[in-house]
PDB file of N, CA and C in Angstrom:
ATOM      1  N   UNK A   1      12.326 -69.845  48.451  1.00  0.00           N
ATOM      2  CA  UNK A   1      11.314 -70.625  47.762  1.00  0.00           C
ATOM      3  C   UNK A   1      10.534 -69.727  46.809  1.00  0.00           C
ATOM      4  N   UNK A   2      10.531 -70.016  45.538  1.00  0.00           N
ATOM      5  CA  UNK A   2       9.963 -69.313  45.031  1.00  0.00           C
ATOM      6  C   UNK A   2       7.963 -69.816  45.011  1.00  0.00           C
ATOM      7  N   UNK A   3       7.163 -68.553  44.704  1.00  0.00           N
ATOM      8  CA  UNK A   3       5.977 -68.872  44.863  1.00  0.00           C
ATOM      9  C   UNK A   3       4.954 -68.425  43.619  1.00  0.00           C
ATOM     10  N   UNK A   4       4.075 -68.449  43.933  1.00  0.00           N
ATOM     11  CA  UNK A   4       2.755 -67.687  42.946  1.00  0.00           C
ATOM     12  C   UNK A   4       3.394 -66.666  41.831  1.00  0.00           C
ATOM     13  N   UNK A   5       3.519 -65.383  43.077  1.00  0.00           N
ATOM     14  CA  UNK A   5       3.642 -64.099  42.444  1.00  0.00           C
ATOM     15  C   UNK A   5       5.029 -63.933  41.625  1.00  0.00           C
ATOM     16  N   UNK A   6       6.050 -64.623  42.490  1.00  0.00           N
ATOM     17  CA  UNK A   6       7.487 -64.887  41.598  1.00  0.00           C
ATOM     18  C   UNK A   6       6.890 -66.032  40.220  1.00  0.00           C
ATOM     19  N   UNK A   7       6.298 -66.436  39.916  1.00  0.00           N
ATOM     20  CA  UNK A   7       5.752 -67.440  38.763  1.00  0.00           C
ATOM     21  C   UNK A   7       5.157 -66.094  37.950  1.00  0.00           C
ATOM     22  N   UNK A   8       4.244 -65.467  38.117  1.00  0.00           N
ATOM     23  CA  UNK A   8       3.330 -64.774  37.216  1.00  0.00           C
ATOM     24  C   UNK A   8       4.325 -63.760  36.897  1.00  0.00           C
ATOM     25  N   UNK A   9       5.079 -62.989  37.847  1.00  0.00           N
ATOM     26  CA  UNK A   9       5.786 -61.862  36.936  1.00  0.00           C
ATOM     27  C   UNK A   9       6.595 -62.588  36.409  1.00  0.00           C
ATOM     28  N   UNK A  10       7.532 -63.736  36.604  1.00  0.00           N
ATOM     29  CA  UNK A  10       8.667 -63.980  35.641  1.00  0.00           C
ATOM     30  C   UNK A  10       7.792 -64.390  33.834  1.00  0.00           C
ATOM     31  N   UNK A  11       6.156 -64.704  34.421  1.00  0.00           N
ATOM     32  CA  UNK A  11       5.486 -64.809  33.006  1.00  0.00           C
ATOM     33  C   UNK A  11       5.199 -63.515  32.490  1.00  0.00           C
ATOM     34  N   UNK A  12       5.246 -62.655  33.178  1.00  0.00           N
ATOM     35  CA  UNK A  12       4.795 -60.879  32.284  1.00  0.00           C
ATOM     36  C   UNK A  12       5.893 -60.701  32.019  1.00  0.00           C
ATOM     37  N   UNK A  13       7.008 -61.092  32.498  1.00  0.00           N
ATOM     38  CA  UNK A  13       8.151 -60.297  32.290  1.00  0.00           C
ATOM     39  C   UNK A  13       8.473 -60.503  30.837  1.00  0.00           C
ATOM     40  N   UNK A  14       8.659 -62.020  30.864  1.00  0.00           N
ATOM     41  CA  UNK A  14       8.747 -62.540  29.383  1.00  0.00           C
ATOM     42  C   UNK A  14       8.111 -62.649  28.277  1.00  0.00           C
ATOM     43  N   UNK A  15       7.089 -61.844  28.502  1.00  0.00           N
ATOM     44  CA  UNK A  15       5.546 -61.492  27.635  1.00  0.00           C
ATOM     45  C   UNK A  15       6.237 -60.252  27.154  1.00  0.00           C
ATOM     46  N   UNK A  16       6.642 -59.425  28.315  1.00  0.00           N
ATOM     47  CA  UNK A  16       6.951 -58.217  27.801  1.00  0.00           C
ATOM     48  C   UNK A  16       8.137 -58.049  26.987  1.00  0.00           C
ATOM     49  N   UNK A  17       9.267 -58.663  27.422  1.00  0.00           N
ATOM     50  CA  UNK A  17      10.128 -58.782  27.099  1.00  0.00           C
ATOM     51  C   UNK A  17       9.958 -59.111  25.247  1.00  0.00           C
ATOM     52  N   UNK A  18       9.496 -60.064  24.944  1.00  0.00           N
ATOM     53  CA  UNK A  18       8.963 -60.286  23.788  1.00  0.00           C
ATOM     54  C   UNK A  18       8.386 -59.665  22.896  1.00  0.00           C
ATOM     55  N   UNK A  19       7.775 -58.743  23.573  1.00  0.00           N
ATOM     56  CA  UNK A  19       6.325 -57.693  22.811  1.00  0.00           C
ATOM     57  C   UNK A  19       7.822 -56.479  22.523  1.00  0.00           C
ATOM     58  N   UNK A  20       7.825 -56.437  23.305  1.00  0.00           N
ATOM     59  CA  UNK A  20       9.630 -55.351  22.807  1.00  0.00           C
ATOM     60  C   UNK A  20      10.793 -55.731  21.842  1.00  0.00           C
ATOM     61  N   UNK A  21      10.883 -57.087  21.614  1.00  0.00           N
ATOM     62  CA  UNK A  21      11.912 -57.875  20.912  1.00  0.00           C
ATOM     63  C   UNK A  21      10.994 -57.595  19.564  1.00  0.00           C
ATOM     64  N   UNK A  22       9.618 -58.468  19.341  1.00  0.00           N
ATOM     65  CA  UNK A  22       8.958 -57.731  18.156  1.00  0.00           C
ATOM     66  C   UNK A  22       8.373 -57.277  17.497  1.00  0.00           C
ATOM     67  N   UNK A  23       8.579 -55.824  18.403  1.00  0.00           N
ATOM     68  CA  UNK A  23       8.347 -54.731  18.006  1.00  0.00           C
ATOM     69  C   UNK A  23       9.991 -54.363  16.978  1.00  0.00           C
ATOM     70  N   UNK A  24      10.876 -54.802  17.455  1.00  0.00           N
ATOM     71  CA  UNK A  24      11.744 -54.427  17.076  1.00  0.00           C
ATOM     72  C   UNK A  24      12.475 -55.560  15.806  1.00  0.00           C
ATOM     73  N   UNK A  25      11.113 -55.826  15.764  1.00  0.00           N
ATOM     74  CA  UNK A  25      12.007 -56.978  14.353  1.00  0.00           C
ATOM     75  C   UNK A  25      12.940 -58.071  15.100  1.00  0.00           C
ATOM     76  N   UNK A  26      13.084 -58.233  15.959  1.00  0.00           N
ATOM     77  CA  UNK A  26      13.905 -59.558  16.179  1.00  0.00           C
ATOM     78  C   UNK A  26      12.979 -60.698  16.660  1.00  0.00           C
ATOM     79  N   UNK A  27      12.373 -61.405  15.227  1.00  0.00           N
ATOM     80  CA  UNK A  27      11.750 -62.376  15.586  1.00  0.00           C
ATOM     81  C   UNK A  27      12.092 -63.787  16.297  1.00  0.00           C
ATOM     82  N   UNK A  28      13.655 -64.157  16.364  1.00  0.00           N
ATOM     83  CA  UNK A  28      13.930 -64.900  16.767  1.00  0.00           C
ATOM     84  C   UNK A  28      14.145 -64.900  18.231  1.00  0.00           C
ATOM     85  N   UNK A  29      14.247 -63.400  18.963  1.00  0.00           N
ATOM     86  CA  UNK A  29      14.492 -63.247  20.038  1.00  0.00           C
ATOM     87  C   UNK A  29      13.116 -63.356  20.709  1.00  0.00           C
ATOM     88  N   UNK A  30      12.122 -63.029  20.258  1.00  0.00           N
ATOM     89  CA  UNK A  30      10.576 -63.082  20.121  1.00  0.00           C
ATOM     90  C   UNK A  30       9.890 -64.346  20.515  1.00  0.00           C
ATOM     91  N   UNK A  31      10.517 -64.979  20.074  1.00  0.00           N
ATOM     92  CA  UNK A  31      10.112 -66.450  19.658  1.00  0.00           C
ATOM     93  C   UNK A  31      10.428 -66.861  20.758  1.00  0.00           C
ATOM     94  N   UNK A  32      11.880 -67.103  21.428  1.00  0.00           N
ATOM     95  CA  UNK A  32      12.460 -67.503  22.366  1.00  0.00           C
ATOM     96  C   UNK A  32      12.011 -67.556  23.708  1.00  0.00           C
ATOM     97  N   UNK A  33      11.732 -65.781  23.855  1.00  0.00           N
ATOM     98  CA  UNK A  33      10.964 -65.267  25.143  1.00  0.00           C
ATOM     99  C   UNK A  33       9.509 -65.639  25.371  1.00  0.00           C
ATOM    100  N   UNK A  34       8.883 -65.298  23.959  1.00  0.00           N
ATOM    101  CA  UNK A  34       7.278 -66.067  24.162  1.00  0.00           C
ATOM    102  C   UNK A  34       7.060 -67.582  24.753  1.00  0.00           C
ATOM    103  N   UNK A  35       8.130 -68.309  24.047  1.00  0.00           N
ATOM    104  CA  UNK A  35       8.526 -69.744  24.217  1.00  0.00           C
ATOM    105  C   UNK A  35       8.429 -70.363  25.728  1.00  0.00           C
ATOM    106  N   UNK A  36       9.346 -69.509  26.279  1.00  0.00           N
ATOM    107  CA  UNK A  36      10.023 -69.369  27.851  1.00  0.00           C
ATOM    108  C   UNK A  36       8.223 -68.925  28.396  1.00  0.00           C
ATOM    109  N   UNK A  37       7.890 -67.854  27.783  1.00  0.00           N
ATOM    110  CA  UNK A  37       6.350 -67.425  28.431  1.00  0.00           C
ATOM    111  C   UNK A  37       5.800 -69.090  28.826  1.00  0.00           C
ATOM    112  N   UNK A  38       5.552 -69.450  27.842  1.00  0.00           N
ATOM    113  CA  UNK A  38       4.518 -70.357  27.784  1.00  0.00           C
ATOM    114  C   UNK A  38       4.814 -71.390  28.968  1.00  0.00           C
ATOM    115  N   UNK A  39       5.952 -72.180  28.778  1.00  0.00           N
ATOM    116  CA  UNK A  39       6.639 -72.994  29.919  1.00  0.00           C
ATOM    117  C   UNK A  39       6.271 -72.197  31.424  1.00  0.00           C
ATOM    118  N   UNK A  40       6.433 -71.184  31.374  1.00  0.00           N
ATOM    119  CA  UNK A  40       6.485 -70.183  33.056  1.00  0.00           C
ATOM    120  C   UNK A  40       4.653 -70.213  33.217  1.00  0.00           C
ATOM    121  N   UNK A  41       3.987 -70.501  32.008  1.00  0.00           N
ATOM    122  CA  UNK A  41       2.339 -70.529  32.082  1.00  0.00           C
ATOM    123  C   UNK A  41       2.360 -72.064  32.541  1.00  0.00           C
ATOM    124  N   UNK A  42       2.828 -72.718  32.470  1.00  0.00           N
ATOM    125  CA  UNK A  42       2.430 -73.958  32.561  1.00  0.00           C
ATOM    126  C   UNK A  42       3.006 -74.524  33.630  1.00  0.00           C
ATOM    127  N   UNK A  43       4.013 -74.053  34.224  1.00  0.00           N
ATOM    128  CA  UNK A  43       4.832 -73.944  35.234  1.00  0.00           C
ATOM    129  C   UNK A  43       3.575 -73.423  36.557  1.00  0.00           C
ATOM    130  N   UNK A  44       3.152 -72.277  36.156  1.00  0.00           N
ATOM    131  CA  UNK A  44       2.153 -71.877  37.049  1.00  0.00           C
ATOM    132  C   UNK A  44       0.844 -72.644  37.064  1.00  0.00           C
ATOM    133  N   UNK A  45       0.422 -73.295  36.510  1.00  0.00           N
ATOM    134  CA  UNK A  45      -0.282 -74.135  36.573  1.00  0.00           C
ATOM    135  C   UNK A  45      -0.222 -75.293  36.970  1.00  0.00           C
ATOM    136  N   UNK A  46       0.923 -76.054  37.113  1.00  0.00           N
ATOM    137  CA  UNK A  46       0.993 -77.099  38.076  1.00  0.00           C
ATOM    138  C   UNK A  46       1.323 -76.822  39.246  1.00  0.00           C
ATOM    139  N   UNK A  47       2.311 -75.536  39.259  1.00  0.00           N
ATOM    140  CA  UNK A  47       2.498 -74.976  41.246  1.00  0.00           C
ATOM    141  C   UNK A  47       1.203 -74.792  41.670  1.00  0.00           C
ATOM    142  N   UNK A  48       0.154 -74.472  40.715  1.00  0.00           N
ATOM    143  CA  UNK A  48      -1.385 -73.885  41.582  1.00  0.00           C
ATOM    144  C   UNK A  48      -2.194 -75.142  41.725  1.00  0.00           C
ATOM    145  N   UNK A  49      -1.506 -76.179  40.849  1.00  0.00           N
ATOM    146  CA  UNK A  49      -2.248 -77.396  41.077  1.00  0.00           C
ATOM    147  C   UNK A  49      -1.803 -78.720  42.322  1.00  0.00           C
ATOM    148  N   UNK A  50      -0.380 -78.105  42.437  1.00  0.00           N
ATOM    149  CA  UNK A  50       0.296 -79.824  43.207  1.00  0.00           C
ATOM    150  C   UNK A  50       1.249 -78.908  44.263  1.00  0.00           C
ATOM    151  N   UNK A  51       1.397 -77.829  43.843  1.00  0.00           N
ATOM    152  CA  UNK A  51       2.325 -76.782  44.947  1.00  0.00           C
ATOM    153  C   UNK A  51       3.548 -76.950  44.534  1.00  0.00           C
ATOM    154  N   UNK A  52       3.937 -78.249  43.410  1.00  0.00           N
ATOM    155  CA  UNK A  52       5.782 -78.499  43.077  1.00  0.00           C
ATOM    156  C   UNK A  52       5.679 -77.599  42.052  1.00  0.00           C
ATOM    157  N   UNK A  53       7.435 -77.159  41.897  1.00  0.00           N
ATOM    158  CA  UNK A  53       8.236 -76.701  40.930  1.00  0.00           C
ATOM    159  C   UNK A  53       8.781 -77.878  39.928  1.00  0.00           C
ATOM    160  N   UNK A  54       8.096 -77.874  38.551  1.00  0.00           N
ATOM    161  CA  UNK A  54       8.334 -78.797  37.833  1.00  0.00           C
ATOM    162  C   UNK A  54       9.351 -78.373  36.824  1.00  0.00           C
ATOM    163  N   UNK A  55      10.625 -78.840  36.051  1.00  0.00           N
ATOM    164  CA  UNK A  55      11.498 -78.475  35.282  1.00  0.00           C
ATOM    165  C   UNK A  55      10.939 -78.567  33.996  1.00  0.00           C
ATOM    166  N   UNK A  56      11.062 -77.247  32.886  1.00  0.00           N
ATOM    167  CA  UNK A  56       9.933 -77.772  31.663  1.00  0.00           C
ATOM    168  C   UNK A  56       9.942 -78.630  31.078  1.00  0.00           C
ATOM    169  N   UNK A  57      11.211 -79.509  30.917  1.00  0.00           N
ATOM    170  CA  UNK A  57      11.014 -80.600  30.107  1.00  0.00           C
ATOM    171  C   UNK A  57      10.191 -81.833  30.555  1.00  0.00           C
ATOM    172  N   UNK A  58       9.628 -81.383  32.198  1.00  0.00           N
ATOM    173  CA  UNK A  58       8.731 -82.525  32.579  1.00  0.00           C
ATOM    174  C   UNK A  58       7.253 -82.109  32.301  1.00  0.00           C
ATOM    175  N   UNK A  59       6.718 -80.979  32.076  1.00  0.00           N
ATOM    176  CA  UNK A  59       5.944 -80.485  32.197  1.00  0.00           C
ATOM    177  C   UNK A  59       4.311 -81.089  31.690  1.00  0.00           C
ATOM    178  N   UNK A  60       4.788 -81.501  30.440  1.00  0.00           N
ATOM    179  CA  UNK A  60       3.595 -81.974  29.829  1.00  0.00           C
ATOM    180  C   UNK A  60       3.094 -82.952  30.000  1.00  0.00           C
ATOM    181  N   UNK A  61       4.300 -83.913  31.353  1.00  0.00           N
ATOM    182  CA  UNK A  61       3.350 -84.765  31.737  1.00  0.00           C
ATOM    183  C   UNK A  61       2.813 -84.531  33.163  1.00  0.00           C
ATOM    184  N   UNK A  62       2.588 -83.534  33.532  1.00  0.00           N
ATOM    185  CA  UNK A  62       1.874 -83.027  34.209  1.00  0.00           C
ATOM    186  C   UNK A  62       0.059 -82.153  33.878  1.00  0.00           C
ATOM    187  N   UNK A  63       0.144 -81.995  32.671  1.00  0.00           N
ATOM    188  CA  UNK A  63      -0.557 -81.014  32.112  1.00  0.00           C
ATOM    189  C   UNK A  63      -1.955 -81.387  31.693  1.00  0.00           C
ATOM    190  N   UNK A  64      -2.456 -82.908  32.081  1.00  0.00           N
ATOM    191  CA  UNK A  64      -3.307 -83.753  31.276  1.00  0.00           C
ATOM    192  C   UNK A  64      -4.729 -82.985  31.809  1.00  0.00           C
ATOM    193  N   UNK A  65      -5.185 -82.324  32.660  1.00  0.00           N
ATOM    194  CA  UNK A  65      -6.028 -81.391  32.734  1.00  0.00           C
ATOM    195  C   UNK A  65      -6.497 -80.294  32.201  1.00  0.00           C
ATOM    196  N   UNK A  66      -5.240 -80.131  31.361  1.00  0.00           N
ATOM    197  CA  UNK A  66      -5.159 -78.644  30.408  1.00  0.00           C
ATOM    198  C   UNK A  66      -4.699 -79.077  29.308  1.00  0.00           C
ATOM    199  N   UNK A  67      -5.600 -79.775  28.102  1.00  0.00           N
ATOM    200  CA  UNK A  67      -4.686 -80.131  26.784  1.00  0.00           C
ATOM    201  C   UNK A  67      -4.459 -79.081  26.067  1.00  0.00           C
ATOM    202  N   UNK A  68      -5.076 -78.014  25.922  1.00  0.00           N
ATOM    203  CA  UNK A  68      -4.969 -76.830  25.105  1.00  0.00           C
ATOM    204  C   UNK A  68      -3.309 -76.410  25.410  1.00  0.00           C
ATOM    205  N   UNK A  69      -3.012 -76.267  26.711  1.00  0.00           N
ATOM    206  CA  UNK A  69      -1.484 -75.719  26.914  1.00  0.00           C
ATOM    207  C   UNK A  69      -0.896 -77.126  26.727  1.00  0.00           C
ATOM    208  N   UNK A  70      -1.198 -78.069  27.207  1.00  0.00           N
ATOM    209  CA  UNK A  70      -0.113 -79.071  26.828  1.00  0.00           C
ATOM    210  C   UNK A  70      -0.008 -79.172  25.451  1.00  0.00           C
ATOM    211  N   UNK A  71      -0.809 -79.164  24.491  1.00  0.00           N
ATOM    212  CA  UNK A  71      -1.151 -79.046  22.688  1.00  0.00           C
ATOM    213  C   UNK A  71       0.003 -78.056  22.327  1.00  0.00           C
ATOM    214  N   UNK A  72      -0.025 -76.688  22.757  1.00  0.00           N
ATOM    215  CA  UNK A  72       0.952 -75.433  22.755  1.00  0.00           C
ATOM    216  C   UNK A  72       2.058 -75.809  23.323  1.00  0.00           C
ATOM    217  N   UNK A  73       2.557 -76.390  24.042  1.00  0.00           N
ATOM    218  CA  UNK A  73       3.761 -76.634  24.179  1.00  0.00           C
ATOM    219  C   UNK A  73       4.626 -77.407  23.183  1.00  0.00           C
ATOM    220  N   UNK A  74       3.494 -78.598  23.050  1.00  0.00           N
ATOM    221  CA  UNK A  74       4.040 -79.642  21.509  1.00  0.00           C
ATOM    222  C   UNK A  74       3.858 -78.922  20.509  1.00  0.00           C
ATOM    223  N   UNK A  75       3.359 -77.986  20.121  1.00  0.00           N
ATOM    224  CA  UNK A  75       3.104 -77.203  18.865  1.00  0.00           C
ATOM    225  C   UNK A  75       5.080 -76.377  18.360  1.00  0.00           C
ATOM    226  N   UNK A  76       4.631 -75.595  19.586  1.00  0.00           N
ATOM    227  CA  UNK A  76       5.423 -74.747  19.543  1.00  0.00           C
ATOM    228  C   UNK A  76       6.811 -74.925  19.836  1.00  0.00           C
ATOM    229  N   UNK A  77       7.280 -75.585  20.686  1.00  0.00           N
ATOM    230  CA  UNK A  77       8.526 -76.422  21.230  1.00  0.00           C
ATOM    231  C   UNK A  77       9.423 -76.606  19.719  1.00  0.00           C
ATOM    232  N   UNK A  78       8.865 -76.872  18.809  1.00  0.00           N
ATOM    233  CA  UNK A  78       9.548 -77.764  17.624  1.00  0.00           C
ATOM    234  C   UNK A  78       9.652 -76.473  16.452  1.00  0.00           C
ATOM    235  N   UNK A  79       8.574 -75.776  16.752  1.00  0.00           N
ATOM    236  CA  UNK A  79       8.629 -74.613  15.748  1.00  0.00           C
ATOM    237  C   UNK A  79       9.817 -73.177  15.323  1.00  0.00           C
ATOM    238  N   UNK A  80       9.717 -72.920  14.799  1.00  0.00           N
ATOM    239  CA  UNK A  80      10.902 -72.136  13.762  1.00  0.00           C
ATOM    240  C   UNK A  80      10.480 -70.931  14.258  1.00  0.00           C
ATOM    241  N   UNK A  81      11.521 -69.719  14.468  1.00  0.00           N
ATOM    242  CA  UNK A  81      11.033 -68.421  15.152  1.00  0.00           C
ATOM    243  C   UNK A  81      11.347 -67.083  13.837  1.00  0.00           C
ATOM    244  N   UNK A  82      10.601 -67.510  13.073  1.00  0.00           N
ATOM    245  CA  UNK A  82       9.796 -66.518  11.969  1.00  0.00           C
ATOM    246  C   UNK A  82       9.158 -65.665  12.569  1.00  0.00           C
ATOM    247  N   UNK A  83       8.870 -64.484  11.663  1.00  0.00           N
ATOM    248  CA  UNK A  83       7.581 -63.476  11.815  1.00  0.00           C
ATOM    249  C   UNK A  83       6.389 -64.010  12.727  1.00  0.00           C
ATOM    250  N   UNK A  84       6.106 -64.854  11.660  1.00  0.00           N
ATOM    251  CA  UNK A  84       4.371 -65.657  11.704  1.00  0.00           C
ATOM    252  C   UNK A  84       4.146 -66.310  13.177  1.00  0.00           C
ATOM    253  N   UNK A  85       5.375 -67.236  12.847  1.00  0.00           N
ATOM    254  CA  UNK A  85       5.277 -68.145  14.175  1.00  0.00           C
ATOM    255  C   UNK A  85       5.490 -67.431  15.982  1.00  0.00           C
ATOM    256  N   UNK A  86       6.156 -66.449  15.899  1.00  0.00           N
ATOM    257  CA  UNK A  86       6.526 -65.707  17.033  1.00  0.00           C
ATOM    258  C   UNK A  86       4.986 -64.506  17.024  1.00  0.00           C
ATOM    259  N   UNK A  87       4.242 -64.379  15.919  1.00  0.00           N
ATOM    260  CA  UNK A  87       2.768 -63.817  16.035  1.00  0.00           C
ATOM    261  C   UNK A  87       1.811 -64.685  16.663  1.00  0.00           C
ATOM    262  N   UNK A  88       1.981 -65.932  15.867  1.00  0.00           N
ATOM    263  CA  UNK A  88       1.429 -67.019  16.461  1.00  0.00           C
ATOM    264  C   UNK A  88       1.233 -67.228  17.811  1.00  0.00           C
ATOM    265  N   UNK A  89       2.321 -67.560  18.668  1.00  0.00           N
ATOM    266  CA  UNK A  89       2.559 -67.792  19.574  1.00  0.00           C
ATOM    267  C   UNK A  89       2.152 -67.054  20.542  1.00  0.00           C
ATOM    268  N   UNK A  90       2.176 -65.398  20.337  1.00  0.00           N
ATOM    269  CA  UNK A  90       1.962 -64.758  20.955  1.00  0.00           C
ATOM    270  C   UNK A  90       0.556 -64.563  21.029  1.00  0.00           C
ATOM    271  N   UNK A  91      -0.291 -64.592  20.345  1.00  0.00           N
ATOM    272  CA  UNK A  91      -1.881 -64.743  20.205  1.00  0.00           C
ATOM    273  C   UNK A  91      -2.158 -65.951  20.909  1.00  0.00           C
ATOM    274  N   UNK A  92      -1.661 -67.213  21.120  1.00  0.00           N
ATOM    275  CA  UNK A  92      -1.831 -68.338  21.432  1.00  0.00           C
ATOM    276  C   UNK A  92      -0.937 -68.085  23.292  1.00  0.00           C
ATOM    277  N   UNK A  93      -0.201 -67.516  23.380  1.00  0.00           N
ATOM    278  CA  UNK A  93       0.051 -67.403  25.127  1.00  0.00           C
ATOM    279  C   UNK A  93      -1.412 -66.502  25.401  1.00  0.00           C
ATOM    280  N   UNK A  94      -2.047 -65.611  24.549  1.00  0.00           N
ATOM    281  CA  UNK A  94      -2.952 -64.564  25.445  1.00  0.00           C
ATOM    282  C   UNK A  94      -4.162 -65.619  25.480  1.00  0.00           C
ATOM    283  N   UNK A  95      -4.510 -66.386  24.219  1.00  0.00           N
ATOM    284  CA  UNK A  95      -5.662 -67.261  24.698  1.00  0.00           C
ATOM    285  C   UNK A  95      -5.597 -67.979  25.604  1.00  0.00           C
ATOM    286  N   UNK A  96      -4.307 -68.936  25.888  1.00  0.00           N
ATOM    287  CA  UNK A  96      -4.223 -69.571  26.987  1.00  0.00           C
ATOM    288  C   UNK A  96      -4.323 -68.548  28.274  1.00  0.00           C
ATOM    289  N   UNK A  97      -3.609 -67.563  28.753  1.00  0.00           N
ATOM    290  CA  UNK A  97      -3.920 -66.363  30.022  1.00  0.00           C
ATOM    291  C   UNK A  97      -5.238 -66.468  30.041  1.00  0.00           C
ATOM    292  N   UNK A  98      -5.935 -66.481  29.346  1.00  0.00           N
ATOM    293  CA  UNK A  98      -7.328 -66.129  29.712  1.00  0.00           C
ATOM    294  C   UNK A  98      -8.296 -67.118  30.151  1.00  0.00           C
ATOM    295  N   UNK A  99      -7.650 -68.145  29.494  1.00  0.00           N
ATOM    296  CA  UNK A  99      -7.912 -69.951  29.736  1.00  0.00           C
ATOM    297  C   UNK A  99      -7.783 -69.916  31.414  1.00  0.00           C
ATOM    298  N   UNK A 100      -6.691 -69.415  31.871  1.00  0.00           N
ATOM    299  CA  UNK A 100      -5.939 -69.625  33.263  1.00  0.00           C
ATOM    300  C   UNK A 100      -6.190 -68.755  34.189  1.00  0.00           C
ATOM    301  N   UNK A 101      -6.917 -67.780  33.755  1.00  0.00           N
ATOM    302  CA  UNK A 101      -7.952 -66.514  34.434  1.00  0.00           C
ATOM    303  C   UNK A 101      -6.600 -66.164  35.155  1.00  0.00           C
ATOM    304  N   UNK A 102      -5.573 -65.625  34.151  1.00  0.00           N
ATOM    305  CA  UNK A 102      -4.520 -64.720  34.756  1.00  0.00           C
ATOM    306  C   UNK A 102      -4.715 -63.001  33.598  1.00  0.00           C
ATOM    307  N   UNK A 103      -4.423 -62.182  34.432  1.00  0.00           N
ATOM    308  CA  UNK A 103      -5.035 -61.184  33.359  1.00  0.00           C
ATOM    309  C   UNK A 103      -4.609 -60.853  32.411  1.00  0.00           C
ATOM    310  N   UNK A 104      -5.183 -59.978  31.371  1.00  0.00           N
ATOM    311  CA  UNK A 104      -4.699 -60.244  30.479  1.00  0.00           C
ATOM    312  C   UNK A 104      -3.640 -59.112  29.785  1.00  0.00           C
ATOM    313  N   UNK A 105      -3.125 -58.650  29.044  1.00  0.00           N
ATOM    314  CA  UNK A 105      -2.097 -57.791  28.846  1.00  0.00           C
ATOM    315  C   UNK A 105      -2.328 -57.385  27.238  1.00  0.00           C
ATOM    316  N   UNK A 106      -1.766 -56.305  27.057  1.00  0.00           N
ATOM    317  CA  UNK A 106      -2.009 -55.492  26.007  1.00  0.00           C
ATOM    318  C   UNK A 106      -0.832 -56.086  24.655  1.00  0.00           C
ATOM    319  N   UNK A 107      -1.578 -56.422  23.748  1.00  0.00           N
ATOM    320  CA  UNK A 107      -1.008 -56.763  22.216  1.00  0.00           C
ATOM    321  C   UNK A 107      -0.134 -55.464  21.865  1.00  0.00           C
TER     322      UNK A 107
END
């Protein structure tokens, strides 16, 4: 069964994972992993809320307590993995972390 702590690192992991992708210029790989971040944020937020494992494509209708991440999911879900947008995103997972009083991690 996975729990809490398996939720939050698979979300650093993919934070990090990302912050390494671009650094290295691969914005599309960037994009992808931040992407995946966000879902594993929101993921953790309904396990801390209902205790279920929700699949992301159900997610946002779970999320009606938190429009800011449910907003970021519809934002971003549809978006193109450019420079900008994979900067974007990534500024926009750390505001939400902090939203979710999970800590926060280095740009």
């Amino acid at each position: 069964m996975v729990g809490m702590e398996e939720l939050v690192s698979k979300f650093e992991r993919l934070v990090a994972d990302g912050d390494r992708m671009l650094s290295r210029g691969d914005y599309s790989g960037a994009y992808e992993s931040y992407l995946n971040a966000l879902y594993a944020l929101a993921a953790i937020v309904v396990y801390n809320g209902t205790g279920m494992l929700v699949p992301p494509e159900r997610l946002p209708g779970f999320l009606g307590e938190f429009p800011e991440l449910e907003g970021a999911i519809r934002k971003y879900s549809s978006g193109s993995p450019r420079e900008e947008t994979a900067r974007s995103l990534r500024e926009e997972l750390e505001r939400l972390r902090g939203m979710m009083n999970l800590p926060s991690s280095e740009l």
